[in-house]
Protein backbone atom coordinates (compact mmCIF):
# COMPACT_ATOMS: atom_id res chain seq x y z
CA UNK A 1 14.31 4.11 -4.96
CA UNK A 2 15.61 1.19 -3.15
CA UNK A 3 13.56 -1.51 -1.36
CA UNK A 4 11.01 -0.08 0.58
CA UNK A 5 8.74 2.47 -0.02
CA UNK A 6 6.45 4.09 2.81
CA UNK A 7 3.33 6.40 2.09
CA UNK A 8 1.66 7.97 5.55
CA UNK A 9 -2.07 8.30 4.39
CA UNK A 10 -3.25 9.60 7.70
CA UNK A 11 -5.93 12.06 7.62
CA UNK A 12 -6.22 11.12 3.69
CA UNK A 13 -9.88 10.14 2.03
CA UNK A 14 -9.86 7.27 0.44
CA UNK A 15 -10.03 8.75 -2.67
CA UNK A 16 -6.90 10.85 -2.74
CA UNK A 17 -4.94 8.09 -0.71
CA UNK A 18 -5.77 5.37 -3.98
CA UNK A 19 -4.23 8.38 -5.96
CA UNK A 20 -1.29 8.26 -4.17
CA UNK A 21 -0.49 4.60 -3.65
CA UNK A 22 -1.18 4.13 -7.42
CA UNK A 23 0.93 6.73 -8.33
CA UNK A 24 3.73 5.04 -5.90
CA UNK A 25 3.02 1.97 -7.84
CA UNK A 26 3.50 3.48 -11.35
CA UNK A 27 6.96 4.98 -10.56
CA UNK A 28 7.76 1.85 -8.30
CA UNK A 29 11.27 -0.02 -10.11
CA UNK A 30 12.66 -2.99 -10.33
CA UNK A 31 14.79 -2.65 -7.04
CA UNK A 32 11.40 -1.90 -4.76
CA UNK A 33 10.60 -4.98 -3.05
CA UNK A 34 7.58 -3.72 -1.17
CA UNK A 35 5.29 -0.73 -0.52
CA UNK A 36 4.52 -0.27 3.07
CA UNK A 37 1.15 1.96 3.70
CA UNK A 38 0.73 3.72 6.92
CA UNK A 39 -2.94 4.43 7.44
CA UNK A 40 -3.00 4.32 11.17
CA UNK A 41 -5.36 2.01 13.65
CA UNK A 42 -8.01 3.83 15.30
CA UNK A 43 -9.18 5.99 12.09
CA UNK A 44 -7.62 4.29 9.48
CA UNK A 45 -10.27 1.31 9.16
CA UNK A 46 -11.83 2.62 6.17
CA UNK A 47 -8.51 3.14 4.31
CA UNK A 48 -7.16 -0.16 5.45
CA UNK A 49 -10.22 -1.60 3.51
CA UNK A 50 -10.13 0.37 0.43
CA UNK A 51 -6.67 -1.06 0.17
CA UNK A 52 -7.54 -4.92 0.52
CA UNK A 53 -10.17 -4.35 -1.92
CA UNK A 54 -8.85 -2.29 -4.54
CA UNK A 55 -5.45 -3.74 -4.40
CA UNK A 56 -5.64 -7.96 -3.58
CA UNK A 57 -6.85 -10.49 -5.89
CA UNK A 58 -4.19 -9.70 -8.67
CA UNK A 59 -6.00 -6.15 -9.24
CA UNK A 60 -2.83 -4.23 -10.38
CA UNK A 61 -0.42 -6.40 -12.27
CA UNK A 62 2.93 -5.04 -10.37
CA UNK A 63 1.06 -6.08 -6.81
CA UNK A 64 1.95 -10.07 -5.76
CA UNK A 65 -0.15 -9.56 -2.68
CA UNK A 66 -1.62 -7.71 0.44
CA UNK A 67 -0.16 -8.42 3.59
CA UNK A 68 -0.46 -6.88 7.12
CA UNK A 69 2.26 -4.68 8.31
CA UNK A 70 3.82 -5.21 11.75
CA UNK A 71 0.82 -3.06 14.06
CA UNK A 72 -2.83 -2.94 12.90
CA UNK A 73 -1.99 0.60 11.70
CA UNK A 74 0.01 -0.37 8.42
CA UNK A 75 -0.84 -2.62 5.22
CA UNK A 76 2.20 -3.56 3.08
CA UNK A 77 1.88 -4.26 -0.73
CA UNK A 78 4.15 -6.87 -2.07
CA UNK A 79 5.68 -6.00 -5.56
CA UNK A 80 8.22 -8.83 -6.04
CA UNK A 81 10.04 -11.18 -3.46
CA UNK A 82 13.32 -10.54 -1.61
């Protein structure tokens, strides 16, 4: 793993999709800079906040920070800097 990683949760529960990004975290190395989470805009509301919640506010130790992806359809976890 190099970089980026990117998870498409769509059609996910919230549930299984916190399974999955954690487990993305947990195997996440040194060389990934960022975690980029595809949830989708028009249904993905509900996953897009279960992400800001469980995953801001130094939650998980290996996240920096939340940001917004480049559409309204994708939320990007920060692991370390470029």
């Amino acid at each position: 793993m190099t970089g980026n990683i990117e998870i498409d949760l769509h059609g996910m529960r919230a549930e299984d999709a916190k399974k999955k990004i954690d487990q993305a975290i947990r195997a996440a190395d040194k060389s990934v800079y960022r975690i980029r989470l595809i949830h989708g805009y028009h249904r993905g509301h509900g996953l897009k906040d279960m992400i800001w919640d469980e995953y801001s506010y130094n939650r998980n130790p290996k996240v920096l920070r939340v940001e917004g992806g480049f559409n309204d359809g994708i939320t990007e976890l920060v692991l370390r800097e470029y």
